[in-house]
PDB file of N, CA and C in Angstrom:
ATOM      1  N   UNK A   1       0.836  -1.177   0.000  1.00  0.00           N
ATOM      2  CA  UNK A   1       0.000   0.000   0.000  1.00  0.00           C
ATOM      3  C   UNK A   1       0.886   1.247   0.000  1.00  0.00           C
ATOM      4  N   UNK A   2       0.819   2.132  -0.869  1.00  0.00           N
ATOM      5  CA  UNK A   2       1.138   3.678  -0.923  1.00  0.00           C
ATOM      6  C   UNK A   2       1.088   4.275   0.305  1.00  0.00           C
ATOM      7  N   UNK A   3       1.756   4.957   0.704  1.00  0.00           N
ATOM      8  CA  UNK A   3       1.929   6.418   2.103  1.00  0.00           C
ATOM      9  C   UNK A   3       2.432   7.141   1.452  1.00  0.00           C
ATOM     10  N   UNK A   4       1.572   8.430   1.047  1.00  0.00           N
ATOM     11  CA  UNK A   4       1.912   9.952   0.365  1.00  0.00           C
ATOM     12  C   UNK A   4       2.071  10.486   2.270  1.00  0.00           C
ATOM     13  N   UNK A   5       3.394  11.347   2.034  1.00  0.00           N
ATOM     14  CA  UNK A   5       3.796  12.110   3.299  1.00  0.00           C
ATOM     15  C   UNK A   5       3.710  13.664   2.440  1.00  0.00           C
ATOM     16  N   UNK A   6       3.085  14.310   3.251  1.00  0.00           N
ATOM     17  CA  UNK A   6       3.256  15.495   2.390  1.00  0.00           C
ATOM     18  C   UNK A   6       3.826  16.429   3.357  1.00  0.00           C
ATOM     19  N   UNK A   7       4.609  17.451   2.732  1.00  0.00           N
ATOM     20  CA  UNK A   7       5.221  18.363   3.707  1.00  0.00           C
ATOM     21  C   UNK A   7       4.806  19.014   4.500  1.00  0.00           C
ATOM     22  N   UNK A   8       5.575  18.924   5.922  1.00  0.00           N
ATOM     23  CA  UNK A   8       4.485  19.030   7.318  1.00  0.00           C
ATOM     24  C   UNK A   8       4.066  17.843   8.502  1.00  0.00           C
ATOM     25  N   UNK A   9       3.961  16.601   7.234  1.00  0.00           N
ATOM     26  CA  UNK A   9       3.587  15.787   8.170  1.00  0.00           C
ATOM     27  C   UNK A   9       5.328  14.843   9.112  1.00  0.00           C
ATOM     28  N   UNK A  10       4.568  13.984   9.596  1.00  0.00           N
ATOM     29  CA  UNK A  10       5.830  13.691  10.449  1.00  0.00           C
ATOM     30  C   UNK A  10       5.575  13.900  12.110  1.00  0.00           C
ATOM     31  N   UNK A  11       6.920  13.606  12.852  1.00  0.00           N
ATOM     32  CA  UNK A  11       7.042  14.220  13.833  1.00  0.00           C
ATOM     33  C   UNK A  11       8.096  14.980  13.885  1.00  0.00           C
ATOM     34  N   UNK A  12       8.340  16.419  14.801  1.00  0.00           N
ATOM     35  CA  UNK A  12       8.880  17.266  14.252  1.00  0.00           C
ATOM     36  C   UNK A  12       9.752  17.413  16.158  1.00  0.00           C
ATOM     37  N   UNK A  13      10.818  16.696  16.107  1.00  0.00           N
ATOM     38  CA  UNK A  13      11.923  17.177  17.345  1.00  0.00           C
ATOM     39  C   UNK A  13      12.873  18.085  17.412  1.00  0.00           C
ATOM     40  N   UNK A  14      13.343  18.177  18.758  1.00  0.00           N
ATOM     41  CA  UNK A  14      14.383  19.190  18.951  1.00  0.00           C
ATOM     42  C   UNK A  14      15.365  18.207  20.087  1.00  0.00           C
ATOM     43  N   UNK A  15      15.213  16.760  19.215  1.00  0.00           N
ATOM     44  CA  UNK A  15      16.309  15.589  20.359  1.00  0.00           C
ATOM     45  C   UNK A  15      17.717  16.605  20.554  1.00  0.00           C
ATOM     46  N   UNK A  16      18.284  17.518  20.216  1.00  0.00           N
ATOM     47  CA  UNK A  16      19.202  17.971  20.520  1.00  0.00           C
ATOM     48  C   UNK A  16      19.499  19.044  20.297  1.00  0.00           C
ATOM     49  N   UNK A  17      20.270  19.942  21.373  1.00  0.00           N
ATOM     50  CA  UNK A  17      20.057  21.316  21.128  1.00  0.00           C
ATOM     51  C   UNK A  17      20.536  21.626  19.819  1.00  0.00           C
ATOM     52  N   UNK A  18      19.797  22.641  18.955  1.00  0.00           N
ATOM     53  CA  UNK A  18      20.496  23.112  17.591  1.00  0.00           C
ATOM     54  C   UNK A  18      20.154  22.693  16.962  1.00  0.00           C
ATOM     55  N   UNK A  19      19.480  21.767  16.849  1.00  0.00           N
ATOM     56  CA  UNK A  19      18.878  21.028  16.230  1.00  0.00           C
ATOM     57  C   UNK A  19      17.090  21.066  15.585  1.00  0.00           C
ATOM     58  N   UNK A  20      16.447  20.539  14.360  1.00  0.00           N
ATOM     59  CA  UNK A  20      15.046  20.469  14.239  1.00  0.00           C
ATOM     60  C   UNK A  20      14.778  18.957  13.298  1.00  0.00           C
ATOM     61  N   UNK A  21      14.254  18.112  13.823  1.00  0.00           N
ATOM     62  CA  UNK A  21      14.529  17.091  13.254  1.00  0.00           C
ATOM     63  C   UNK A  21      13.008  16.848  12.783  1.00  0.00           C
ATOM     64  N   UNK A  22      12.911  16.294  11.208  1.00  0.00           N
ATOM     65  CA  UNK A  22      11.418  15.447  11.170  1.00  0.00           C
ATOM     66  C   UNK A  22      11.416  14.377  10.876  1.00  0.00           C
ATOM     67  N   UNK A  23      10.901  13.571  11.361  1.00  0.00           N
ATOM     68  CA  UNK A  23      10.893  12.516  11.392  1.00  0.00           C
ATOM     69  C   UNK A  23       9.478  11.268  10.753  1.00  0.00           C
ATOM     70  N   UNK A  24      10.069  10.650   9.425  1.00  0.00           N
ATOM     71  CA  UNK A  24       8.430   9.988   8.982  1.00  0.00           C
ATOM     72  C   UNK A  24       8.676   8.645   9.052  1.00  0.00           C
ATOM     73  N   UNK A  25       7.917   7.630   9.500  1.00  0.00           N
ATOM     74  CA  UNK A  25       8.447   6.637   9.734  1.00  0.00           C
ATOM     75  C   UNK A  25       7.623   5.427   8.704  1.00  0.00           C
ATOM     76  N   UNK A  26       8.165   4.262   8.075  1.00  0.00           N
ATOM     77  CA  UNK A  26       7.684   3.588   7.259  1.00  0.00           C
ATOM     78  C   UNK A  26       7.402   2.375   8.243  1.00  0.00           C
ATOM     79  N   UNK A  27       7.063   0.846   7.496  1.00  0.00           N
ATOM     80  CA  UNK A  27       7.109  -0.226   8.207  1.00  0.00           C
ATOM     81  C   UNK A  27       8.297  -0.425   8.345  1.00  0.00           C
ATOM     82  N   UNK A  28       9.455  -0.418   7.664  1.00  0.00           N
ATOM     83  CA  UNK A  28      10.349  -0.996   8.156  1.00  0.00           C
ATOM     84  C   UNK A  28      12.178   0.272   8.116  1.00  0.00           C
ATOM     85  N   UNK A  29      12.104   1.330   7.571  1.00  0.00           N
ATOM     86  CA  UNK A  29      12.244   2.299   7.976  1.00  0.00           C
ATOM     87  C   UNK A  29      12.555   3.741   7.982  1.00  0.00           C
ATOM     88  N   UNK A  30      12.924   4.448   8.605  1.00  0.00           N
ATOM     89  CA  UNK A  30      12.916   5.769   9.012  1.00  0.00           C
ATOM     90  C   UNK A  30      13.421   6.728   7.719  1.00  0.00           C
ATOM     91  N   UNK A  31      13.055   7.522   7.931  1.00  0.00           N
ATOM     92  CA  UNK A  31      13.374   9.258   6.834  1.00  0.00           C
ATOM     93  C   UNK A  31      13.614  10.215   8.188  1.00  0.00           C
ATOM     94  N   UNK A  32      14.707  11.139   8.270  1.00  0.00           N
ATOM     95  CA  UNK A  32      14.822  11.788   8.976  1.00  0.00           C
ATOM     96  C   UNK A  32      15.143  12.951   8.267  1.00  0.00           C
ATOM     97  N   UNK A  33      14.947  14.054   8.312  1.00  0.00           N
ATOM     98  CA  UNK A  33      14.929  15.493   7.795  1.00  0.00           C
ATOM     99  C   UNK A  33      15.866  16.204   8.795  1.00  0.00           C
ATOM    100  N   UNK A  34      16.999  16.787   8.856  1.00  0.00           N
ATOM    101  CA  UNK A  34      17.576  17.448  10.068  1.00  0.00           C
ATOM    102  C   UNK A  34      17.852  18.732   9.821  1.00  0.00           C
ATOM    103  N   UNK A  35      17.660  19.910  10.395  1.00  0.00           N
ATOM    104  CA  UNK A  35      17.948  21.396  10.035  1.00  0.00           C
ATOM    105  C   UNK A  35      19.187  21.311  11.293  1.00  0.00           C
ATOM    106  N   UNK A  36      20.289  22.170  11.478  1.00  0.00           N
ATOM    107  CA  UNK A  36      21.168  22.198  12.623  1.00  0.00           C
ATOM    108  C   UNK A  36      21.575  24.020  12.230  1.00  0.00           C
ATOM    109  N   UNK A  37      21.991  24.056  13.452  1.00  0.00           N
ATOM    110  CA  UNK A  37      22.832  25.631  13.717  1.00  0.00           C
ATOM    111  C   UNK A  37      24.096  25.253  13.631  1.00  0.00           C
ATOM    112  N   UNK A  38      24.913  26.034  13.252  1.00  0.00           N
ATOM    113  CA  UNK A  38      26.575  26.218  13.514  1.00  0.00           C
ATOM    114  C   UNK A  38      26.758  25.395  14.258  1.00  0.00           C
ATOM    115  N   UNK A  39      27.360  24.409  14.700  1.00  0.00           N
ATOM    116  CA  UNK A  39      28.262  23.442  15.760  1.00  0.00           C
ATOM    117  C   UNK A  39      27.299  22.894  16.734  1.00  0.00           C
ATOM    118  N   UNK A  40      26.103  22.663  15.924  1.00  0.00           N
ATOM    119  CA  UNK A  40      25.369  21.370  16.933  1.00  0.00           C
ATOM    120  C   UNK A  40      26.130  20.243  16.621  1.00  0.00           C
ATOM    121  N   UNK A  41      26.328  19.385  18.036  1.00  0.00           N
ATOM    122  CA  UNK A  41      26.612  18.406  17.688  1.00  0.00           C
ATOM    123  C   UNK A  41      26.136  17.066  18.382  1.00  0.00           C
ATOM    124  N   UNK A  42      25.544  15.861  17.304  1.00  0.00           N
ATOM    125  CA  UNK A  42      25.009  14.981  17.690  1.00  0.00           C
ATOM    126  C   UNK A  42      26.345  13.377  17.941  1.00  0.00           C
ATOM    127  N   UNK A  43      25.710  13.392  19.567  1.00  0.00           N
ATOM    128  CA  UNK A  43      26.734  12.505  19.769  1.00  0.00           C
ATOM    129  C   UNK A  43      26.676  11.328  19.836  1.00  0.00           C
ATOM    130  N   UNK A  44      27.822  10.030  19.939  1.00  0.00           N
ATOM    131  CA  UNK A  44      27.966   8.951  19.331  1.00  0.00           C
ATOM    132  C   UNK A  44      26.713   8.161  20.061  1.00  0.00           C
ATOM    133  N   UNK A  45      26.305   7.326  18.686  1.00  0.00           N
ATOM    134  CA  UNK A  45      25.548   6.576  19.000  1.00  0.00           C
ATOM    135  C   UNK A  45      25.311   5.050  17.933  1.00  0.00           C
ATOM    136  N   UNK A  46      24.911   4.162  18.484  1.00  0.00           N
ATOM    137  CA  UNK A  46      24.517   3.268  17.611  1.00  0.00           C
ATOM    138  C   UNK A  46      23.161   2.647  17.186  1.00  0.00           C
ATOM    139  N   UNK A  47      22.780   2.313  16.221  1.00  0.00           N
ATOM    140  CA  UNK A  47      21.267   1.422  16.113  1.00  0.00           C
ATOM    141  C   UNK A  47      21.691   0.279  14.894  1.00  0.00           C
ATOM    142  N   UNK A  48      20.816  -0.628  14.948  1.00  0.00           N
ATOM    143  CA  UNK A  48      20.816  -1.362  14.167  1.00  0.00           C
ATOM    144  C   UNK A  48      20.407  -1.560  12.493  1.00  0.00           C
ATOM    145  N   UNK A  49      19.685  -0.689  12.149  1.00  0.00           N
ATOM    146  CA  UNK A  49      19.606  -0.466  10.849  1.00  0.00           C
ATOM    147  C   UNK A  49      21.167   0.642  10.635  1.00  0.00           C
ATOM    148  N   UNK A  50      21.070   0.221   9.045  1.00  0.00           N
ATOM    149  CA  UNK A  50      21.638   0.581   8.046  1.00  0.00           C
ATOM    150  C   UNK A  50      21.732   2.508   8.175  1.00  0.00           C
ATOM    151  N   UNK A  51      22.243   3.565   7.563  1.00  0.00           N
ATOM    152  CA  UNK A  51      21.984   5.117   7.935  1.00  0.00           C
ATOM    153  C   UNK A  51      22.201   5.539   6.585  1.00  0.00           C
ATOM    154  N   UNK A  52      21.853   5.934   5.736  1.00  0.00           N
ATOM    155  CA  UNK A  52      22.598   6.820   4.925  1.00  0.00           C
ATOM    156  C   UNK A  52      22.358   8.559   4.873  1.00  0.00           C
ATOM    157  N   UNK A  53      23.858   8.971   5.396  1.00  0.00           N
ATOM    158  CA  UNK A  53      23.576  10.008   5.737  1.00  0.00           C
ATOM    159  C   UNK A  53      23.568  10.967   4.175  1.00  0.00           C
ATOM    160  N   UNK A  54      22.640  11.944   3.827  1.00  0.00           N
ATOM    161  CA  UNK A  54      23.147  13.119   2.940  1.00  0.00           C
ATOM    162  C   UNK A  54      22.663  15.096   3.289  1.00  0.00           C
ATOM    163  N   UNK A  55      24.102  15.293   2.694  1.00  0.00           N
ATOM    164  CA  UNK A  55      24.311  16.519   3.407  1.00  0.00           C
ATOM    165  C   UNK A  55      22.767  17.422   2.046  1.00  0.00           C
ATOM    166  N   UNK A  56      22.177  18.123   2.229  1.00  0.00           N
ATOM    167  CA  UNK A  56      21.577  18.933   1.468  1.00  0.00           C
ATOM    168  C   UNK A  56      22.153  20.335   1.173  1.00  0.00           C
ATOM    169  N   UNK A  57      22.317  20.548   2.562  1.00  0.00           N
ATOM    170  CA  UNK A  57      22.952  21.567   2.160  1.00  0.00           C
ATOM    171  C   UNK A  57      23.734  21.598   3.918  1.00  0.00           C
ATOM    172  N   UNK A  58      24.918  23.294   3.284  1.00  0.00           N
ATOM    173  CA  UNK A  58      25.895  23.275   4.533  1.00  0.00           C
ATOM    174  C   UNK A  58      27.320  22.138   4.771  1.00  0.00           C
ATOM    175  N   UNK A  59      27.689  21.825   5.392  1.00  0.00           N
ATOM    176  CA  UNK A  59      28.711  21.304   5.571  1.00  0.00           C
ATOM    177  C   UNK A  59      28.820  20.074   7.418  1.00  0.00           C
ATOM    178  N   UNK A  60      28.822  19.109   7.056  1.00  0.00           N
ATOM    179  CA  UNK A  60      28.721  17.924   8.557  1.00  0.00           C
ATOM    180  C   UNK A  60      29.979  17.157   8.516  1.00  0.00           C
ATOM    181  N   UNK A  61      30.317  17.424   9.768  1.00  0.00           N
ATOM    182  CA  UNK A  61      31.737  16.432  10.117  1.00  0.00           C
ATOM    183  C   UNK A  61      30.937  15.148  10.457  1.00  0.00           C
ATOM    184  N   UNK A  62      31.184  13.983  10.505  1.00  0.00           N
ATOM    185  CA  UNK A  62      30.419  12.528  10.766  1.00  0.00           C
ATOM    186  C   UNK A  62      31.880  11.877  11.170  1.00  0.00           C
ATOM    187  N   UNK A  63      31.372  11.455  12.035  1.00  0.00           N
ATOM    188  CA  UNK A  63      32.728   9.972  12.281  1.00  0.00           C
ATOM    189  C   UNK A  63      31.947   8.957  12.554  1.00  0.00           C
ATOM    190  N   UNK A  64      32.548   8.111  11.783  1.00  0.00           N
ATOM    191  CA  UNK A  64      32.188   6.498  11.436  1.00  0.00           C
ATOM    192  C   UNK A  64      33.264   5.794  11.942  1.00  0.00           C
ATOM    193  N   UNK A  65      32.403   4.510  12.650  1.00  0.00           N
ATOM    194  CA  UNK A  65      33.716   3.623  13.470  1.00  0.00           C
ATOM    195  C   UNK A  65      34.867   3.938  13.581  1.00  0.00           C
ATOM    196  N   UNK A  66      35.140   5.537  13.617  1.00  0.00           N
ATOM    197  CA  UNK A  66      36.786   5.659  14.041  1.00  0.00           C
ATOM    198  C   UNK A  66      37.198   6.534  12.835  1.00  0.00           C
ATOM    199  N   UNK A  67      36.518   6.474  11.568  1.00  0.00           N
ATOM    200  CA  UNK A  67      36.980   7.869  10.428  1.00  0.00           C
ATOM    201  C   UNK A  67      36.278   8.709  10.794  1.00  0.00           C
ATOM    202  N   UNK A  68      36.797   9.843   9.947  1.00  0.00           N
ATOM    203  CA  UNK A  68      36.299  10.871  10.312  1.00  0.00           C
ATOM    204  C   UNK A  68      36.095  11.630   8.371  1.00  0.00           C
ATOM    205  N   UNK A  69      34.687  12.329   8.461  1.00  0.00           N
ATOM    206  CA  UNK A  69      33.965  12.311   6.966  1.00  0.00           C
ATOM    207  C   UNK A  69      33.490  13.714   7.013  1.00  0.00           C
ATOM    208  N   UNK A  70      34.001  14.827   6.256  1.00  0.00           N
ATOM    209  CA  UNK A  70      33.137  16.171   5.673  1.00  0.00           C
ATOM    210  C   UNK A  70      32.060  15.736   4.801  1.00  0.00           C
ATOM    211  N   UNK A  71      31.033  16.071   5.293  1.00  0.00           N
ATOM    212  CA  UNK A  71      29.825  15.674   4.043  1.00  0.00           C
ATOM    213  C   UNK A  71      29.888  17.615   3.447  1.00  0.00           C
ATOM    214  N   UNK A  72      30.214  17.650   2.695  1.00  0.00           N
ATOM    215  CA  UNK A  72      29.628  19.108   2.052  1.00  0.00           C
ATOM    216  C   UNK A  72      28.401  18.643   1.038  1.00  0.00           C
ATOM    217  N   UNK A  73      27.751  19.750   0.744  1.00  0.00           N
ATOM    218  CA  UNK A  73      26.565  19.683   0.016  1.00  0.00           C
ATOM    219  C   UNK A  73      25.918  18.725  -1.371  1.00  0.00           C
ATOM    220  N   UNK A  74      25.667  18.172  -0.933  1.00  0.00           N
ATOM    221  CA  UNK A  74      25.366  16.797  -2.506  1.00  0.00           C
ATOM    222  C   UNK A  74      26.320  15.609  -1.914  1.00  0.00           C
ATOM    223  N   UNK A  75      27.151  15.495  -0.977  1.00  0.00           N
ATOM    224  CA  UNK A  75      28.007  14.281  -0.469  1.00  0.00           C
ATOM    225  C   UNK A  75      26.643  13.381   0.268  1.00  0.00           C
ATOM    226  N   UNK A  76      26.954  12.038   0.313  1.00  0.00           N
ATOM    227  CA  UNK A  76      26.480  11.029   1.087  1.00  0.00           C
ATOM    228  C   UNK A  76      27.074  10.256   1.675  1.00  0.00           C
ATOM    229  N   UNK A  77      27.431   9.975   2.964  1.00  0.00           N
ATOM    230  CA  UNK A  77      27.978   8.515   3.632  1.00  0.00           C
ATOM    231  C   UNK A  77      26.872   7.430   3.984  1.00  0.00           C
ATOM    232  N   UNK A  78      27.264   6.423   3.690  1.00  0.00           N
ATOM    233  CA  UNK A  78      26.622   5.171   4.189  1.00  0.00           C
ATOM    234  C   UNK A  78      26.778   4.728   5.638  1.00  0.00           C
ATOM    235  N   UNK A  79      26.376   4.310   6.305  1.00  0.00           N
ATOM    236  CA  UNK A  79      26.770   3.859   7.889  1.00  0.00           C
ATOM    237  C   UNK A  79      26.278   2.744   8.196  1.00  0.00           C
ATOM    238  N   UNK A  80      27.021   1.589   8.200  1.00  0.00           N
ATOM    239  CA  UNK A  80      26.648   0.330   8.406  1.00  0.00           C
ATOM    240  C   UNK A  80      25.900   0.307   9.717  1.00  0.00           C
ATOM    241  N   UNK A  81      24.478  -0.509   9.768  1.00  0.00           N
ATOM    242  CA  UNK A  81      24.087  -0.869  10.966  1.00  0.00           C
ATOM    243  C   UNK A  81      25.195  -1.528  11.919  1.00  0.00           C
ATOM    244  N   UNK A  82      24.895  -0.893  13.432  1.00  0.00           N
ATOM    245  CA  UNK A  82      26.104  -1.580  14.457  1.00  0.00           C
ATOM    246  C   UNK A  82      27.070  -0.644  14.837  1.00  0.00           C
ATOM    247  N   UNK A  83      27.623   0.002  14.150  1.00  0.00           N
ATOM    248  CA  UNK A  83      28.838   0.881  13.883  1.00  0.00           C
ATOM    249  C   UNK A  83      28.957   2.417  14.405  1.00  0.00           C
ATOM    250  N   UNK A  84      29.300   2.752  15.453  1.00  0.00           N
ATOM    251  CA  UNK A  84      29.062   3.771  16.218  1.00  0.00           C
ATOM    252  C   UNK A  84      29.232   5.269  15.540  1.00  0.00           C
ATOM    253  N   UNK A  85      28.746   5.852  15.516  1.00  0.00           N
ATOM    254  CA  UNK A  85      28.768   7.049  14.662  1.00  0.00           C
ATOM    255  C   UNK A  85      28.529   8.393  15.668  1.00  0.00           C
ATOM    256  N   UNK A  86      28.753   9.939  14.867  1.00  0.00           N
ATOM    257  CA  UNK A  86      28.583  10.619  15.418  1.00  0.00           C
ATOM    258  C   UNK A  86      28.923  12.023  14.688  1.00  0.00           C
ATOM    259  N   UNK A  87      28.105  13.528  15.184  1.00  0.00           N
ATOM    260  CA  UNK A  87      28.466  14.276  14.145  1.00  0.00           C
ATOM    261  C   UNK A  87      28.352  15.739  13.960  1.00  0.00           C
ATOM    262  N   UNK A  88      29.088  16.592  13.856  1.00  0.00           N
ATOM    263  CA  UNK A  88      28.705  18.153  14.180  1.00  0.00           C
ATOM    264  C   UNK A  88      28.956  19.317  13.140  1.00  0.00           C
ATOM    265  N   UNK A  89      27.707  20.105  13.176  1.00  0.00           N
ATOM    266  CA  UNK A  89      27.699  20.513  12.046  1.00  0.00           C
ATOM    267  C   UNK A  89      28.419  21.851  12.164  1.00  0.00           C
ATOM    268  N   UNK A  90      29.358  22.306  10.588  1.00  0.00           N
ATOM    269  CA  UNK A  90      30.448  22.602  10.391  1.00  0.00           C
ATOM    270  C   UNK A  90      29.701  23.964  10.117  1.00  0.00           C
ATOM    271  N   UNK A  91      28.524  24.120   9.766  1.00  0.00           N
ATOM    272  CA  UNK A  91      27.797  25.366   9.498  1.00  0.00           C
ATOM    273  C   UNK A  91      26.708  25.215   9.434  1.00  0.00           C
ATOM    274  N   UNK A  92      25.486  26.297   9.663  1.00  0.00           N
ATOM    275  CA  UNK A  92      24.199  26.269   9.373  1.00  0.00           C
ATOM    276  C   UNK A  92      23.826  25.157   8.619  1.00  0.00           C
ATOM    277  N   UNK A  93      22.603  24.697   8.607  1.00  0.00           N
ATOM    278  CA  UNK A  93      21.864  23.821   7.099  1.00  0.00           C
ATOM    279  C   UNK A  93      20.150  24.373   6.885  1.00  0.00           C
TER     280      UNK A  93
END
C-alpha cells in the first residue's frame, strides 16, 4: 500500500540542542529530515539499521567507526548498521 507524506507531516523534534529534526516513519524504515545551527553536535551513538547520511545543504563532520567524513553539500555517507557514529555541524543547514 502507498503512504503519500506530504510536507508538514511527520514528527517534528528538537532531540538535541540546535537542532530540528522530522521525522516519517515507514514499516520498516525511518526518513529523517535534520535542520542544525553552527556546531550542533550529535553525539555517538549506535542502532541497528543501516543510515545513509546526505548533506543537502551546509557542511557535517560525521565519524564512522573511528573515520572521520566532511559531508559538504550533494556528499552522502553510508553507515553500516552496528557501527558507532557521530556528528557536528560545520555550518548552518
Amino acid at each position: 500500500m502507498t503512504q503519500a507524506h506530504l510536507a508538514g507531516d511527520g514528527v517534528v523534534t528538537d532531540l538535541f540542542p540546535g537542532a530540528s529534526i522530522q521525522f516519517v516513519h515507514g514499516e520498516h524504515m525511518t526518513v529523517a529530515t535534520w535542520s542544525f545551527k553552527k556546531d550542533t553536535e550529535v553525539p555517538g551513538h549506535t542502532h541497528p539499521a543501516e543510515q545513509i547520511t546526505h548533506c543537502a545543504g551546509g557542511s557535517l563532520e560525521v565519524w564512522v567507526g573511528g573515520e572521520f567524513v566532511v559531508l559538504e553539500t550533494g556528499d552522502t555517507v553510508v553507515i553500516p548498521g552496528g557501527i558507532p557514529h557521530s556528528a557536528r555541524a560545520r555550518t548552518a543547514s
